[in-house]
C-alpha atoms as a PDB file:
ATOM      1  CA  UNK A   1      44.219  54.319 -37.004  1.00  0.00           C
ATOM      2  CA  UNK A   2      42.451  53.069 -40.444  1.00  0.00           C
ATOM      3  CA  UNK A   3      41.525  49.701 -39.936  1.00  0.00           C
ATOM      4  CA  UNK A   4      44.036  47.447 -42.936  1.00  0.00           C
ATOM      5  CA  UNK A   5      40.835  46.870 -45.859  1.00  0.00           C
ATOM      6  CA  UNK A   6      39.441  43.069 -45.834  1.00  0.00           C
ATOM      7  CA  UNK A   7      38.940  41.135 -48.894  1.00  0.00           C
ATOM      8  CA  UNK A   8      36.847  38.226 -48.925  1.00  0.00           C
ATOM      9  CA  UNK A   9      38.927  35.246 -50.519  1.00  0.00           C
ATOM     10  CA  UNK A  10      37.669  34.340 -54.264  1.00  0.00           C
ATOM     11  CA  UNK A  11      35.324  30.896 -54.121  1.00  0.00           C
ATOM     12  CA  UNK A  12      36.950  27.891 -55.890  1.00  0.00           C
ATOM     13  CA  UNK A  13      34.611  24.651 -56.569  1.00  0.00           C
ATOM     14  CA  UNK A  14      35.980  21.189 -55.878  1.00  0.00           C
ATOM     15  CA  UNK A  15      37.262  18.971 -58.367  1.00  0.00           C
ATOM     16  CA  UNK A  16      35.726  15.475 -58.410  1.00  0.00           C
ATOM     17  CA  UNK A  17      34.952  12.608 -60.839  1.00  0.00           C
ATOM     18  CA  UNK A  18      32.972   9.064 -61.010  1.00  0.00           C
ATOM     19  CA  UNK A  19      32.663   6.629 -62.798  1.00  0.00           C
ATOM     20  CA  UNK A  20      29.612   5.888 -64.945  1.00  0.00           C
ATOM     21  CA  UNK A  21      28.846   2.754 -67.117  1.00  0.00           C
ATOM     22  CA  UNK A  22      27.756   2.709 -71.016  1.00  0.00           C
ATOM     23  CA  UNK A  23      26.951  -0.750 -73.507  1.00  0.00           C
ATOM     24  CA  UNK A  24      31.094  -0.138 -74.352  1.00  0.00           C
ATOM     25  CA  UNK A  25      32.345   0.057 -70.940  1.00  0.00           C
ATOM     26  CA  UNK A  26      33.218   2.683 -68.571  1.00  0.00           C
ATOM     27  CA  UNK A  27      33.827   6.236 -68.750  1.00  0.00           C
ATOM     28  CA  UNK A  28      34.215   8.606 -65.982  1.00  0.00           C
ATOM     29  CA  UNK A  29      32.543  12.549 -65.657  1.00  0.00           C
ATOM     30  CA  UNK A  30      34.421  15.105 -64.400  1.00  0.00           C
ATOM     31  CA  UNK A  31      32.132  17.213 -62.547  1.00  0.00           C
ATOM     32  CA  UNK A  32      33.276  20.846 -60.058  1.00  0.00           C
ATOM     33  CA  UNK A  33      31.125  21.092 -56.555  1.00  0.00           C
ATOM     34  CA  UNK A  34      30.931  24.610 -55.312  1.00  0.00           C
ATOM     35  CA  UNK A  35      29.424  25.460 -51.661  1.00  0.00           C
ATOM     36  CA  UNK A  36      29.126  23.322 -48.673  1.00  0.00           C
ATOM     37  CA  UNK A  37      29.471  19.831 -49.494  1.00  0.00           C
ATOM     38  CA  UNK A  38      26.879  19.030 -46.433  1.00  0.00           C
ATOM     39  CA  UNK A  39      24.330  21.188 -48.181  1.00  0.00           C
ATOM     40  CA  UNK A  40      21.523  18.912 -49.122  1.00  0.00           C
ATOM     41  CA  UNK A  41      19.928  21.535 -51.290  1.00  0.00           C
ATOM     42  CA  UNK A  42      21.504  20.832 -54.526  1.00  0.00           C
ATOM     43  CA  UNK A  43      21.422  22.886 -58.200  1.00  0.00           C
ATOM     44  CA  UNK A  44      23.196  20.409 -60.808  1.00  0.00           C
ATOM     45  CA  UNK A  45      24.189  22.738 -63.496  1.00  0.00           C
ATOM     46  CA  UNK A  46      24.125  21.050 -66.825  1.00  0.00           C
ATOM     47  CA  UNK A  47      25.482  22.838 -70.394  1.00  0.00           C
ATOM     48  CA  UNK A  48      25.000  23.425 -73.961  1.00  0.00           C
ATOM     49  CA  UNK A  49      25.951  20.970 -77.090  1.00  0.00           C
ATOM     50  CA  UNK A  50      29.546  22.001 -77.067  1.00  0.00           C
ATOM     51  CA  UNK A  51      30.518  23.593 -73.879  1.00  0.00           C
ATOM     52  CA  UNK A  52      31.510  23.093 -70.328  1.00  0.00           C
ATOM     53  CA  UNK A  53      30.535  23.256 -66.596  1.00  0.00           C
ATOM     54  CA  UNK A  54      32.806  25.757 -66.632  1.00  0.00           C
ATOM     55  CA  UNK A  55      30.122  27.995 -68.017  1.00  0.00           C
ATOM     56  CA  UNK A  56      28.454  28.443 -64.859  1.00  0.00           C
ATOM     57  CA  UNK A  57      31.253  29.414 -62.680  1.00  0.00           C
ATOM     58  CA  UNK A  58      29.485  33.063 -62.153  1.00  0.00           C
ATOM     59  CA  UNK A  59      26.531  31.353 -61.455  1.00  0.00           C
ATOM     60  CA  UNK A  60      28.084  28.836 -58.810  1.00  0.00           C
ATOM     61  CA  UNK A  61      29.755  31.791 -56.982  1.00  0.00           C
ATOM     62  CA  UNK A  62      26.569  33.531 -56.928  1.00  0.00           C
ATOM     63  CA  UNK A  63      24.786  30.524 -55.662  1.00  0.00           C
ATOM     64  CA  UNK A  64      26.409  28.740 -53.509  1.00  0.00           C
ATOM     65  CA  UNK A  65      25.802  29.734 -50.200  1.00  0.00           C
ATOM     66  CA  UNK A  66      22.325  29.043 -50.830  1.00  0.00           C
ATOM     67  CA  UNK A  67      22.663  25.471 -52.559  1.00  0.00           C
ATOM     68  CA  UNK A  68      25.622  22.794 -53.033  1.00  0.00           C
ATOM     69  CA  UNK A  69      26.404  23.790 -57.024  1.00  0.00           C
ATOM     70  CA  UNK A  70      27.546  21.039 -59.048  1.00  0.00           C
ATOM     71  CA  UNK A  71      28.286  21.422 -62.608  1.00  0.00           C
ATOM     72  CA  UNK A  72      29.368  18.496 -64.916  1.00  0.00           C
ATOM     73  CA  UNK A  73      31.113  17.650 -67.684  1.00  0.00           C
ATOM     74  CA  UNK A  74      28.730  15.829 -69.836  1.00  0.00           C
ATOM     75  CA  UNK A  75      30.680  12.819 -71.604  1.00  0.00           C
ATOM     76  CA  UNK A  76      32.797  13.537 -74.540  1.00  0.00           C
ATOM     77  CA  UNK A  77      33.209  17.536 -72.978  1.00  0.00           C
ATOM     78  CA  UNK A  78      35.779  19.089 -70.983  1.00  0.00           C
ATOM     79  CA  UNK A  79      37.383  17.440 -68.330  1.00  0.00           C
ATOM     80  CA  UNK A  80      35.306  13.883 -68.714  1.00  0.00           C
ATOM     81  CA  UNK A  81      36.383  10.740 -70.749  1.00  0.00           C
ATOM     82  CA  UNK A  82      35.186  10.565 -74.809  1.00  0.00           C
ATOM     83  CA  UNK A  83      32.745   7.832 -75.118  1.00  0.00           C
ATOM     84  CA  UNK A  84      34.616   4.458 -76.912  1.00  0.00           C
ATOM     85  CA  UNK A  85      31.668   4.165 -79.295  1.00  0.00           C
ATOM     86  CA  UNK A  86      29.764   7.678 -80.911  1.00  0.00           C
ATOM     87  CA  UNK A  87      26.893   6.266 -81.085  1.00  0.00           C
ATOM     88  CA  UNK A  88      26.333   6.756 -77.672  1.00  0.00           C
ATOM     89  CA  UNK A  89      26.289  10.004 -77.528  1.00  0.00           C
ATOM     90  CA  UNK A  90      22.573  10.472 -77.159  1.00  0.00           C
ATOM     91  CA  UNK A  91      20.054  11.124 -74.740  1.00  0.00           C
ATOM     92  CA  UNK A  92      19.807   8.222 -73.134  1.00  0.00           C
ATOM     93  CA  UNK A  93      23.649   8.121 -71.793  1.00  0.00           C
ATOM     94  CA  UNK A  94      23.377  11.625 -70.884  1.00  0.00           C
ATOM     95  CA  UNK A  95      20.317  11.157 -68.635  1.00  0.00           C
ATOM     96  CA  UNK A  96      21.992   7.418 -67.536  1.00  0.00           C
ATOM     97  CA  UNK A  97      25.189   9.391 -66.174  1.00  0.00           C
ATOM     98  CA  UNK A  98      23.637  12.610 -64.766  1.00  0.00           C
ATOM     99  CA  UNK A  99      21.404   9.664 -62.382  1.00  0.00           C
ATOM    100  CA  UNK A 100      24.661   7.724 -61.429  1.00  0.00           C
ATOM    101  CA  UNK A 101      26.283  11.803 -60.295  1.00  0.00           C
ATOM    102  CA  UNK A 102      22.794  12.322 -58.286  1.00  0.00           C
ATOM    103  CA  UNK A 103      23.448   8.696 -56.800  1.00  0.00           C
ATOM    104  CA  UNK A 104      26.932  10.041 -56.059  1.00  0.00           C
ATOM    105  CA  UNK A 105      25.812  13.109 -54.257  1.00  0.00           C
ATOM    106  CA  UNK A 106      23.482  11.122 -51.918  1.00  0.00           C
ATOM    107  CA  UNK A 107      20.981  13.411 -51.786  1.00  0.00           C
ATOM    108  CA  UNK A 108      16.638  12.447 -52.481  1.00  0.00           C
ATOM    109  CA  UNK A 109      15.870  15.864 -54.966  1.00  0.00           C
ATOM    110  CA  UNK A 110      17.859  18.011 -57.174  1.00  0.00           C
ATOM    111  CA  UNK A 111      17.465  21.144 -58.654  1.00  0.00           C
ATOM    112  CA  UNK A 112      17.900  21.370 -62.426  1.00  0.00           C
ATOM    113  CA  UNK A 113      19.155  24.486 -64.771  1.00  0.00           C
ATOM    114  CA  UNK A 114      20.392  23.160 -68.395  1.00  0.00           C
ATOM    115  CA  UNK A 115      21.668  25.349 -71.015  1.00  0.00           C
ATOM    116  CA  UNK A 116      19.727  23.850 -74.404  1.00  0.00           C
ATOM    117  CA  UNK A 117      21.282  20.251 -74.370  1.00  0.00           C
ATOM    118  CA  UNK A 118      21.380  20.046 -70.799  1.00  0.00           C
ATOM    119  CA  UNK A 119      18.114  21.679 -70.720  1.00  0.00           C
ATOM    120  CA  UNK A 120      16.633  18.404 -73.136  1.00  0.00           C
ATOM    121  CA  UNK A 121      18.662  16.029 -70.711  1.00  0.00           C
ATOM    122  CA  UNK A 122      16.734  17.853 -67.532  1.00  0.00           C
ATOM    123  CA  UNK A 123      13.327  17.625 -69.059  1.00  0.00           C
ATOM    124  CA  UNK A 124      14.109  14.069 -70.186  1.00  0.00           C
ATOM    125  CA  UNK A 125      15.000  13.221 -66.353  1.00  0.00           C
ATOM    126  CA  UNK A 126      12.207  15.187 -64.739  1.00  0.00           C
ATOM    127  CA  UNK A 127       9.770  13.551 -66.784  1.00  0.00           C
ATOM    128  CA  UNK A 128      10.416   9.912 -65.420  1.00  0.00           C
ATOM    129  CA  UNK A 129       8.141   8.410 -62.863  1.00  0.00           C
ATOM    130  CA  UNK A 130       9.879   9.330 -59.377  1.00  0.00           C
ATOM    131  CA  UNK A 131      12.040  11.904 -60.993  1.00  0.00           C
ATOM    132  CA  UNK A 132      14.703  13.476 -58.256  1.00  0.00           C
ATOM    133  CA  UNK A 133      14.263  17.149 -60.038  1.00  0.00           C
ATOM    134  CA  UNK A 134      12.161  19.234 -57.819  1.00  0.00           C
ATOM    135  CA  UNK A 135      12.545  22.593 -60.094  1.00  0.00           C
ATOM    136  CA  UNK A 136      13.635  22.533 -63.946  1.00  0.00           C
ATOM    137  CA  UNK A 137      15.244  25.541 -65.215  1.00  0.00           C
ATOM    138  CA  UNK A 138      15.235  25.604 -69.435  1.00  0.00           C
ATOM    139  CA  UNK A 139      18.028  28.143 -70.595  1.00  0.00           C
ATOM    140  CA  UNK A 140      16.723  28.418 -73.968  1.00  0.00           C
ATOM    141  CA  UNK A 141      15.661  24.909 -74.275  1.00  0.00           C
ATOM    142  CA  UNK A 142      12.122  23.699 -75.423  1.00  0.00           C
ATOM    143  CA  UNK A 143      10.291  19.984 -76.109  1.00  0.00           C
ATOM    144  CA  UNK A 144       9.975  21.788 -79.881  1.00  0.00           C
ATOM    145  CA  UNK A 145      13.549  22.463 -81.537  1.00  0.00           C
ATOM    146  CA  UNK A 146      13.552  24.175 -85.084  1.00  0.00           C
ATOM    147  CA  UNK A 147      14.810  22.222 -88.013  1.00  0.00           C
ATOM    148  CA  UNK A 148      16.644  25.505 -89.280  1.00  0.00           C
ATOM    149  CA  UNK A 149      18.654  25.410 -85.828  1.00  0.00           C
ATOM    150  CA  UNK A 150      19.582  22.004 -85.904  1.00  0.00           C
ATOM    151  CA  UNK A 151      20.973  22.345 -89.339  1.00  0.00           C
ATOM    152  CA  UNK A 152      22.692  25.341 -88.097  1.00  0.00           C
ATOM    153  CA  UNK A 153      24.347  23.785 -85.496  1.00  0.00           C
ATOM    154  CA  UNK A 154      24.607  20.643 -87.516  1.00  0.00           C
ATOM    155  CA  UNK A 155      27.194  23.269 -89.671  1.00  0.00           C
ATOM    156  CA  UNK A 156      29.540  23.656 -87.634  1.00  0.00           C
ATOM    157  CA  UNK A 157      29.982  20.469 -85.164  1.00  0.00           C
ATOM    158  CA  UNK A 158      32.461  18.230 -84.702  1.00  0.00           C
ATOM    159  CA  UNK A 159      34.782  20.759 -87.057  1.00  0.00           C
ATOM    160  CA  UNK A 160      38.612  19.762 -86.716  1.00  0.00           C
ATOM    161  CA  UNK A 161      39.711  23.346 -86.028  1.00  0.00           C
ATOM    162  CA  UNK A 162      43.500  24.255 -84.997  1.00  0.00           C
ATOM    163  CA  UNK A 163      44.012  27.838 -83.495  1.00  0.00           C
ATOM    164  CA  UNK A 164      47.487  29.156 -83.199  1.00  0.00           C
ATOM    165  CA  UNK A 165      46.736  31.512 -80.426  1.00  0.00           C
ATOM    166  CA  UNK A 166      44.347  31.974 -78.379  1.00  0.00           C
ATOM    167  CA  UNK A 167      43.692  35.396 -79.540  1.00  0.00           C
ATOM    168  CA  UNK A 168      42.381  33.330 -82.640  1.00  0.00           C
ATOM    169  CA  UNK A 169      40.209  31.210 -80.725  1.00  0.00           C
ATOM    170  CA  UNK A 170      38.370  34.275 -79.410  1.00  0.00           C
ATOM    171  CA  UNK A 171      37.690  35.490 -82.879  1.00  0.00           C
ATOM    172  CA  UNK A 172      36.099  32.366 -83.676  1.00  0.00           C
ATOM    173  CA  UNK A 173      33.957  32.061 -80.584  1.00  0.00           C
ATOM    174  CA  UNK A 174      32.911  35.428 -80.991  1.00  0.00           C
ATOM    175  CA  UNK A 175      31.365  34.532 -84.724  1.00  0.00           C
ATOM    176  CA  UNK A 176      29.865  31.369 -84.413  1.00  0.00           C
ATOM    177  CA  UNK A 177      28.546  32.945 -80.799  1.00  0.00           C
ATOM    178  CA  UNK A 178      27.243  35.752 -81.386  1.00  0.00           C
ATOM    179  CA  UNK A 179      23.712  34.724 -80.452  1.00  0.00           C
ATOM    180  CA  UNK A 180      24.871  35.038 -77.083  1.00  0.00           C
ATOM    181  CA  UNK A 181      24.732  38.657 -76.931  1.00  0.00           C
ATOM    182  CA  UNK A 182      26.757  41.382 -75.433  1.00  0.00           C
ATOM    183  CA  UNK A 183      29.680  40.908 -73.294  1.00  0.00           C
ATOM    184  CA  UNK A 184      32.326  42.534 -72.082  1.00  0.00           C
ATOM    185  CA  UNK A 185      35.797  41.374 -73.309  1.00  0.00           C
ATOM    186  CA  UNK A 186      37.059  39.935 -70.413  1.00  0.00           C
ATOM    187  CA  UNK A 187      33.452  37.977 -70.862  1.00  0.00           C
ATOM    188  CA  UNK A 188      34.519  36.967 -73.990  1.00  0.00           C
ATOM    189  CA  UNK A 189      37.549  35.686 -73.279  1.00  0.00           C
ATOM    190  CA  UNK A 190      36.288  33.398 -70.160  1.00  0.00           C
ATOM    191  CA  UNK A 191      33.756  31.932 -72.531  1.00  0.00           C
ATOM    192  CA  UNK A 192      37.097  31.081 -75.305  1.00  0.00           C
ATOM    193  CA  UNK A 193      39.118  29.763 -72.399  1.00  0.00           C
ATOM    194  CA  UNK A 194      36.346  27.560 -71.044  1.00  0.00           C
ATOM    195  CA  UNK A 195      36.024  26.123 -74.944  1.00  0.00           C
ATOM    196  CA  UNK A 196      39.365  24.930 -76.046  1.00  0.00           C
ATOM    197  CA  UNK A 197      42.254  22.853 -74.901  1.00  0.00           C
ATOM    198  CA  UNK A 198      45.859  23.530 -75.871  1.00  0.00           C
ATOM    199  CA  UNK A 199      47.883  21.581 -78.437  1.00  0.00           C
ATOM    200  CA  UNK A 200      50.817  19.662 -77.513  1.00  0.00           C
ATOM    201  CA  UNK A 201      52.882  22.010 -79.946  1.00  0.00           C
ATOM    202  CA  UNK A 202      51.314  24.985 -78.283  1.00  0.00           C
ATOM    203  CA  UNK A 203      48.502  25.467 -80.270  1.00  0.00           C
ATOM    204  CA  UNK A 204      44.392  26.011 -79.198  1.00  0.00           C
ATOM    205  CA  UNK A 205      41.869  23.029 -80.298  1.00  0.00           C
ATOM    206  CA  UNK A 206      38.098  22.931 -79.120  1.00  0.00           C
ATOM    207  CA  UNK A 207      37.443  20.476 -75.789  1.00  0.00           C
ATOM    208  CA  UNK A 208      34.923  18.364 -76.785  1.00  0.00           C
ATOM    209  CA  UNK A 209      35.081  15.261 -79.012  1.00  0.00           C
ATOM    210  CA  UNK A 210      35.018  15.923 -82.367  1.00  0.00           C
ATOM    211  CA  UNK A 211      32.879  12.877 -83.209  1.00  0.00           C
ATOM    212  CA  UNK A 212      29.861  14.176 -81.381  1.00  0.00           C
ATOM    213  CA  UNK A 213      28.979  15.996 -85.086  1.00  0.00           C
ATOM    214  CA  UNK A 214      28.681  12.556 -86.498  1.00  0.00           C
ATOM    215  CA  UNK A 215      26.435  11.116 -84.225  1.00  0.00           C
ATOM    216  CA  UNK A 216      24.320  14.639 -84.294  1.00  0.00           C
ATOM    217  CA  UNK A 217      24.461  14.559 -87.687  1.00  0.00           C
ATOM    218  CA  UNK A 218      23.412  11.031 -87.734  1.00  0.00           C
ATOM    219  CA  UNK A 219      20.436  11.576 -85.809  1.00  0.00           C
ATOM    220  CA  UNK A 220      18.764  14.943 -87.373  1.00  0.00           C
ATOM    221  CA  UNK A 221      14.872  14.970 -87.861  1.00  0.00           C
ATOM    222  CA  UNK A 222      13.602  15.125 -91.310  1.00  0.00           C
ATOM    223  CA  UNK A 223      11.277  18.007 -89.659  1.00  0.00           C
ATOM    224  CA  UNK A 224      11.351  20.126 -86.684  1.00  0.00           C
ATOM    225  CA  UNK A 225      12.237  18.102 -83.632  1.00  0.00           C
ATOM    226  CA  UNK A 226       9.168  17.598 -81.180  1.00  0.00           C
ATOM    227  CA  UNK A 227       9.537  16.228 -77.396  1.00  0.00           C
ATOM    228  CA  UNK A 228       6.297  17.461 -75.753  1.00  0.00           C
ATOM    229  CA  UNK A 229       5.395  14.195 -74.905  1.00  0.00           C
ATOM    230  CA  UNK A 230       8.477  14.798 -72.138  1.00  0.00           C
ATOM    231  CA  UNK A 231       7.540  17.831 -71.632  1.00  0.00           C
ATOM    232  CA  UNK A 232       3.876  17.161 -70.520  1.00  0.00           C
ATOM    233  CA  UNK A 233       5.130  14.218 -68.348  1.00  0.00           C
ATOM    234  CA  UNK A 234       6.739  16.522 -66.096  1.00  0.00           C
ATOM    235  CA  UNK A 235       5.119  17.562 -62.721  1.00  0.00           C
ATOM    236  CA  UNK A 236       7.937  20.050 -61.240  1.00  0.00           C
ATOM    237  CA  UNK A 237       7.958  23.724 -61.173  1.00  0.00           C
ATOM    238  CA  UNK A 238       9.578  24.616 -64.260  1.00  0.00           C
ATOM    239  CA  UNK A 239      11.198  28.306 -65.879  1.00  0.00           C
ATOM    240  CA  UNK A 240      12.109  28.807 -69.265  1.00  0.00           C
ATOM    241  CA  UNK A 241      14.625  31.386 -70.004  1.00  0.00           C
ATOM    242  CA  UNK A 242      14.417  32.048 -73.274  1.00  0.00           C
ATOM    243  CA  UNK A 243      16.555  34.651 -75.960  1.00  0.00           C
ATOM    244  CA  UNK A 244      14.882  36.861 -77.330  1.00  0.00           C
ATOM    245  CA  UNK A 245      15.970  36.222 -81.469  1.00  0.00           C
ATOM    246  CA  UNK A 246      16.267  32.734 -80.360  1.00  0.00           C
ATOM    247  CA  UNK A 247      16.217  30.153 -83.304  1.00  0.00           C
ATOM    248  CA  UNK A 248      16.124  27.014 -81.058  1.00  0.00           C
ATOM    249  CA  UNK A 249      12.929  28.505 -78.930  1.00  0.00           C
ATOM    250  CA  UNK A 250      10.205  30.385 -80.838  1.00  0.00           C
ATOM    251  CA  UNK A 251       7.881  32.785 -79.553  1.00  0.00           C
ATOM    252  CA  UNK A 252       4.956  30.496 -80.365  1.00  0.00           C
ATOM    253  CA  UNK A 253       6.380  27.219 -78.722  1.00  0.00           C
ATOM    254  CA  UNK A 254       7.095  29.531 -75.094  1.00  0.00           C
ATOM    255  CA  UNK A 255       3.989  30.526 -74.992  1.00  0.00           C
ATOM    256  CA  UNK A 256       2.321  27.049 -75.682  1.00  0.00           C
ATOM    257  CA  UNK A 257       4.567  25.824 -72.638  1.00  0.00           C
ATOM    258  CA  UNK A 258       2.820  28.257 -70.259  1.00  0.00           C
ATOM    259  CA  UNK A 259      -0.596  26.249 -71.176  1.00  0.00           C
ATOM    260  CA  UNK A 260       0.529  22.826 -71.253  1.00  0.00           C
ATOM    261  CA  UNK A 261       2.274  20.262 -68.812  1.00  0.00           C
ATOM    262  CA  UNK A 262       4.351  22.238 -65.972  1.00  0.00           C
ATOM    263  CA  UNK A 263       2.897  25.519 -67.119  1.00  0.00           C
ATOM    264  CA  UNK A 264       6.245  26.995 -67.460  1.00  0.00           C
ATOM    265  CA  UNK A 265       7.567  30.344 -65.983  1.00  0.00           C
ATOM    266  CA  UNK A 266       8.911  31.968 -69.098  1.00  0.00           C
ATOM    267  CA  UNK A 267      11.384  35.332 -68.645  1.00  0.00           C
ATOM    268  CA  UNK A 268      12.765  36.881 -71.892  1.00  0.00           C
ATOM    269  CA  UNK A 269      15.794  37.930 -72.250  1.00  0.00           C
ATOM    270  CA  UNK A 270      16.316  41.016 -74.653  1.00  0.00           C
ATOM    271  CA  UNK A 271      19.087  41.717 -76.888  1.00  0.00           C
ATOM    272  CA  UNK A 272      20.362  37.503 -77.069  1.00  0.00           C
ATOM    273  CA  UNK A 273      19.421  34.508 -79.391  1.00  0.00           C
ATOM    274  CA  UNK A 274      20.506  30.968 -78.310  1.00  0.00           C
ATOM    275  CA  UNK A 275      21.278  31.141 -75.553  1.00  0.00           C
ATOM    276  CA  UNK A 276      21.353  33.451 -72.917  1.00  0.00           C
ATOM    277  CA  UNK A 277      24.785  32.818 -70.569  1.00  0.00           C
ATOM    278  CA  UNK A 278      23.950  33.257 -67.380  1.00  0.00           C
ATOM    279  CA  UNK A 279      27.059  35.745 -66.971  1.00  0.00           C
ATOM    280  CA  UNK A 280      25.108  38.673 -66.176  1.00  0.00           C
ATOM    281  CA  UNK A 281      23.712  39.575 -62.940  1.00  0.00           C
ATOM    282  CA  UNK A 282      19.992  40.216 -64.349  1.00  0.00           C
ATOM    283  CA  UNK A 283      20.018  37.074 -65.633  1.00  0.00           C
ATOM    284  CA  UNK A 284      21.170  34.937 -62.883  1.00  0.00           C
ATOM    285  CA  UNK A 285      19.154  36.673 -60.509  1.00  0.00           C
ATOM    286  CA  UNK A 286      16.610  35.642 -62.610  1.00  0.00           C
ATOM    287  CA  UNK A 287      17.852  32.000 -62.201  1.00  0.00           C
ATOM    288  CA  UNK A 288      18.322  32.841 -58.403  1.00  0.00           C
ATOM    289  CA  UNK A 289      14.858  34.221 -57.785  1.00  0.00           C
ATOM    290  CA  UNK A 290      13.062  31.119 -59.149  1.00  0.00           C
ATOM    291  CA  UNK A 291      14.875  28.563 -56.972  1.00  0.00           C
ATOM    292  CA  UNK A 292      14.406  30.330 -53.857  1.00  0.00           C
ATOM    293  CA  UNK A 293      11.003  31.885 -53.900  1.00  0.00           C
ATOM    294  CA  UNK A 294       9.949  31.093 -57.443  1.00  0.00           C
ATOM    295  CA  UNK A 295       9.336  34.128 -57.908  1.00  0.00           C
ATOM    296  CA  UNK A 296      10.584  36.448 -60.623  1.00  0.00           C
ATOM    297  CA  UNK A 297      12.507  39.591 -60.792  1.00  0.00           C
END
């Protein structure tokens, strides 16, 4: 008799929120917990400018029988309120909330992988006296960012866009994304889904606040952007993962990181710009490699 096949049962995160404080009031982050909820080795998974903690779902399932996985919504994103002032969208509220989560997971140390933004907001934390982050991950994040790139991005945020399908949506994603490298379609279309909301007449919209461009905008650097005095401030072991045409991370600032402050780890990956996705198996064993053993594959 032939044994009836077994399939193991697809992992789904928890859905929580808090409540975190700002100079105009409250707003609460949305934030998805995969693994054991006991598990007091934690990975907070932090993303890019204008995405979601939905990026990191591949990751999570790969990841969290090892470590509790917990991957926000950083304020004005996704799931989590839009601030009631943009001015606050800065550094400084983004490091204030992702202490008040750590508070909310109870646990002494955290390990840190951001995706560029959340890769800033990372550094920024593990550079504090007493920081909780015991490894620091940079996905394509650096204490040097390129004043090319930030006008790039500067381009196209905060954009009032209207999609009528999603099939539309994709096409965008796939231009203004194409950094990311190659992907398989239904790759493609994960990445779309995690990036808009839908309309109330049916139609697709990005997820995040659209007045996050002004306050980027607002802030941009007459020069190149220049954070090493974070960067040398922090005492943790630390990998960058950096694309290899990226525009945010150049060759030249990588290699200064390996000499200076943690001494970085630095993996490249080949064939992506800004920044890598952490969607293919080489590259989150990569990720996985480093936070067990730090070691690299």
């Amino acid at each position: 008799m032939v044994e009836p096949l077994t399939v193991e049962p697809r992992v789904e995160p928890r859905r929580r929120s808090l409540l975190c404080a700002s100079p105009a009031g409250l707003h609460r982050i949305a934030y998805r917990e995969w693994g054991d909820p006991r598990n007091r080795d934690v990975l907070v998974c932090v993303h890019g400018l204008t995405r979601s903690g939905r990026d990191f779902d591949e990751l999570a399932r790969a990841l969290c029988a090892q470590f509790r996985v917990v991957c926000p919504d950083v304020a004005g994103r996704g799931d989590s309120d839009r601030l009631a002032d943009p001015k606050l969208y800065t550094w400084t509220q983004y490091v204030a909330d992702m202490v008040t989560l750590i508070a909310r997971l109870d646990v002494e140390t955290v390990n840190w992988l951001g995706t560029s933004m959340g890769g800033f907001v990372g550094m920024a934390l593990a550079a504090q006296a007493a920081s909780p982050v015991r490894r620091l991950v940079l996905n394509d994040a650096a204490p040097v960012i390129g004043k090319a790139a930030l006008e790039r991005i500067a381009g196209y945020l905060g954009q009032a866009l209207r999609f009528e399908t999603l099939e539309d949506a994709e096409k965008y994603v796939r231009t203004i994304s194409a950094p990311f490298g190659p992907h398989s379609d239904a790759q493609w279309r994960l990445l779309t889904e995690n990036w808009v909301r839908t309309n109330e007449d049916g139609s697709w919209r990005p997820h995040y606040d659209m007045r996050i461009g002004e306050a980027f905008r607002a802030t941009m650097p007459e020069k190149d952007l220049e954070l090493w005095h974070l960067y040398d401030a922090v005492r943790c072991p630390t990998l960058l993962v950096r694309g290899e045409h990226s525009d945010v991370v150049s060759r030249q600032t990588a290699a200064e990181m390996t000499r200076r402050g943690p001494k970085a780890k630095v993996v490249e990956i080949r064939g992506v710009g800004h920044a890598p996705t952490l969607l293919q198996p080489d590259q989150i064993a990569v990720v996985r490699d480093f936070l067990l053993r730090g070691e690299l594959s």
